[in-house]
Protein backbone atom coordinates (compact mmCIF):
# COMPACT_ATOMS: atom_id res chain seq x y z
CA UNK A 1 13.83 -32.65 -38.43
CA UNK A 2 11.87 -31.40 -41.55
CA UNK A 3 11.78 -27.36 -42.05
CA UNK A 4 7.21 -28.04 -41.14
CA UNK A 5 7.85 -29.26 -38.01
CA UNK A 6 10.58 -26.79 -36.98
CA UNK A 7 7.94 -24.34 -37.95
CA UNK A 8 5.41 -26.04 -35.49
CA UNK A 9 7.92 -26.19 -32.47
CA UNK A 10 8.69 -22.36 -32.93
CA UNK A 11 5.12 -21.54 -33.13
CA UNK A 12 4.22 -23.84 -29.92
CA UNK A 13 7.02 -22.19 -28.27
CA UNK A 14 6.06 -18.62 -28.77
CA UNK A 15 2.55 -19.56 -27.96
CA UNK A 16 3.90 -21.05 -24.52
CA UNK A 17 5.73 -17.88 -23.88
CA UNK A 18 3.02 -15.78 -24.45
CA UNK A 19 0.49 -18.11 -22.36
CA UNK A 20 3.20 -18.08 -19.58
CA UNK A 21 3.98 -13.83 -19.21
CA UNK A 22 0.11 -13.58 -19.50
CA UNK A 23 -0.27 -16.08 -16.50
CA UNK A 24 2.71 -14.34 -14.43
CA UNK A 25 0.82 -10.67 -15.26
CA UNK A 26 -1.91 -12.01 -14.28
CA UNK A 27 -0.82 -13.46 -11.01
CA UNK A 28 1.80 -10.31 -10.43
CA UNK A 29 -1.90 -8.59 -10.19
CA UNK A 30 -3.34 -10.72 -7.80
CA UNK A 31 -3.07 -9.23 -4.07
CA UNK A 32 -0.95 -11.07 -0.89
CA UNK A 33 -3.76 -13.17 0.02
CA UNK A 34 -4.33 -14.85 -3.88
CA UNK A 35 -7.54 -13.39 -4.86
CA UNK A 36 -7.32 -11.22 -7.80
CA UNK A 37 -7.60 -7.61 -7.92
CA UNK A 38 -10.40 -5.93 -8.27
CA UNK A 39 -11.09 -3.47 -11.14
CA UNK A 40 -10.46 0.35 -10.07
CA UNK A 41 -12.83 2.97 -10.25
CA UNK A 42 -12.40 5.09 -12.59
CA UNK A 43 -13.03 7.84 -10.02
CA UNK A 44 -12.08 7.90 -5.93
CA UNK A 45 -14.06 9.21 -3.42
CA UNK A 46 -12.01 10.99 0.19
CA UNK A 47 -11.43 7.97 1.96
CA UNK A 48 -10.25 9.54 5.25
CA UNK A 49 -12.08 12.26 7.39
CA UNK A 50 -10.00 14.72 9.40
CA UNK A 51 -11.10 12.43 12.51
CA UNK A 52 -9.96 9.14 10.66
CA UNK A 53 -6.48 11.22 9.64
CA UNK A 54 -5.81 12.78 13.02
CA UNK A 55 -6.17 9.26 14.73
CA UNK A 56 -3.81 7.36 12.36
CA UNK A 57 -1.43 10.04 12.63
CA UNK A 58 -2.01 10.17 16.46
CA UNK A 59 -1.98 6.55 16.96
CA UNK A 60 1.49 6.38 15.03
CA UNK A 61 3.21 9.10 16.84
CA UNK A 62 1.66 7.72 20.31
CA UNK A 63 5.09 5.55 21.07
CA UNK A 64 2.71 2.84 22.11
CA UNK A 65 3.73 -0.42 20.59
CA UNK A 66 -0.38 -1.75 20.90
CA UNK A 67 -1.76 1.92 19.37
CA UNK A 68 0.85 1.14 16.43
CA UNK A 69 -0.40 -2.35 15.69
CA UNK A 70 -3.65 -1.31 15.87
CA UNK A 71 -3.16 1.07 12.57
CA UNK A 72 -0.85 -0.68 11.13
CA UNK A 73 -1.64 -3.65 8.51
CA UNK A 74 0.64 -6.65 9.79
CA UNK A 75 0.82 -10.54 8.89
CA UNK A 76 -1.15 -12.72 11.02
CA UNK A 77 0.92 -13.05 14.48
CA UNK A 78 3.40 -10.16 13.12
CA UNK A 79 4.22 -7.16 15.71
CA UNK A 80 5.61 -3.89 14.79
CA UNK A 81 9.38 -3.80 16.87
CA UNK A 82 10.11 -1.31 19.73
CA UNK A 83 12.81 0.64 17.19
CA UNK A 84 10.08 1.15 14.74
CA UNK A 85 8.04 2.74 17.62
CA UNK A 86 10.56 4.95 18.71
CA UNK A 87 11.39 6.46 15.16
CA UNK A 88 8.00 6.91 14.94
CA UNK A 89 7.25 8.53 18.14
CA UNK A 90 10.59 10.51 17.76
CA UNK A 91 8.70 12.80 15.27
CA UNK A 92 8.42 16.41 15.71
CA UNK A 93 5.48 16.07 13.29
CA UNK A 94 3.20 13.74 11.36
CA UNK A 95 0.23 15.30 9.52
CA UNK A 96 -2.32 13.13 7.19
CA UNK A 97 -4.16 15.09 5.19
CA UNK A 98 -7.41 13.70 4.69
CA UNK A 99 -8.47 15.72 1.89
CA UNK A 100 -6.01 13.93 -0.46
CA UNK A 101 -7.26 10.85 0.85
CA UNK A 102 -8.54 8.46 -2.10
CA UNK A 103 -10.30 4.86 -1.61
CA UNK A 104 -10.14 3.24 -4.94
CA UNK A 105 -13.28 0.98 -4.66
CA UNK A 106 -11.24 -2.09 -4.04
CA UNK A 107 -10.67 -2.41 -0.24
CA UNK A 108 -7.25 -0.34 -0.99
CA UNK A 109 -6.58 3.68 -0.69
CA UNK A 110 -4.16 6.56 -0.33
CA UNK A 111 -3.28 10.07 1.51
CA UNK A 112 -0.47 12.22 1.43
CA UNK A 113 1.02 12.86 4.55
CA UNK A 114 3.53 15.57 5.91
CA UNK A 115 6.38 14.28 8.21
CA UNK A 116 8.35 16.22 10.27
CA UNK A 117 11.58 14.87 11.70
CA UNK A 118 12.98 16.13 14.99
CA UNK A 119 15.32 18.03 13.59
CA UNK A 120 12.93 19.99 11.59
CA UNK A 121 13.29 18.77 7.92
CA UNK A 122 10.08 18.34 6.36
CA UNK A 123 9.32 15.77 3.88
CA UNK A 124 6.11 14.25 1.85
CA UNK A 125 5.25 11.08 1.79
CA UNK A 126 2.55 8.73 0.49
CA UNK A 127 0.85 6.54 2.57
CA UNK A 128 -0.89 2.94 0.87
CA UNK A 129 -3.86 2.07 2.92
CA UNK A 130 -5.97 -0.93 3.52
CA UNK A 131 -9.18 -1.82 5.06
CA UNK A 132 -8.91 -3.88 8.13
CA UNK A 133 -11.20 -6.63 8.99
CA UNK A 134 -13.78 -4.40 11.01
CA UNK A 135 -13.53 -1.77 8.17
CA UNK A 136 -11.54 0.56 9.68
CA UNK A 137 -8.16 1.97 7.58
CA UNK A 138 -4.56 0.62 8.50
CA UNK A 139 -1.47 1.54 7.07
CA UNK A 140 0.49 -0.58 4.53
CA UNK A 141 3.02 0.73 3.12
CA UNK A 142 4.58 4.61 2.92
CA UNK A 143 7.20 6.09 0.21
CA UNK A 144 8.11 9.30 -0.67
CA UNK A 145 5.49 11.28 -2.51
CA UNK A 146 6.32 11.70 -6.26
CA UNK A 147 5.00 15.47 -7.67
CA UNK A 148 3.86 16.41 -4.35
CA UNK A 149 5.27 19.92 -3.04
């Protein structure tokens, strides 16, 4: 093999490594159901109202398995489990404040939220929201809140 055409075989492969992370950043991007993000505005309006908060936080803390599910984003024939419920309901305190509440334009949005276990450590926590299919918000993910006193 001539020094041109090991030239052209280095240069094809950096190409297909270049084509190949932009593809996987581009897919890494898309959400769980394969349709592509959405741009975020560059600015977030409240997403929650105190109502909105106070029922999430009331419907998680209710120790119902069905009042759970309801505000809770699951897979398609997905239940939350009865130790989940408990935990949940075993809380001295759960507090979502809706005035850190952000939607981000895309169907997607965030609150801070103030936990309280029963043994009266307090902790923050971030909670990832999504809109449900008749609008309404559902929890998707939490994680400890990063910055937030």
């Amino acid at each position: 093999m001539g020094p041109r055409k090991s030239v052209l075989l280095a240069a094809a492969g950096v190409v297909l490594a270049v084509v190949s992370v932009s593809a996987y950043l581009i897919m890494r991007s898309a959400d769980k159901h394969g349709v592509a993000a959405r741009p975020r505005t560059s600015h977030s309006a409240q997403a929650l109202t105190a109502a909105q908060a106070n029922g999430l936080a009331s419907s998680l803390r209710s120790g119902s398995a069905s009042r759970v599910s309801a505000v809770v984003a699951l897979p398609a024939g997905k239940s939350v489990s009865s130790a989940f419920v408990a935990q949940l309901h075993a809380l001295k305190g759960l507090r979502i404040d809706a005035a850190t509440s952000r939607d981000d334009g895309d169907g997607t949005g965030t609150a801070v939220a103030l936990v309280i276990k029963a043994a009266g450590s307090v902790s923050t926590w971030t909670i990832l929201l999504v809109r449900g299919p008749t609008g309404a918000w559902k929890v998707t993910a939490t994680a400890p809140a990063r910055g937030v006193p």
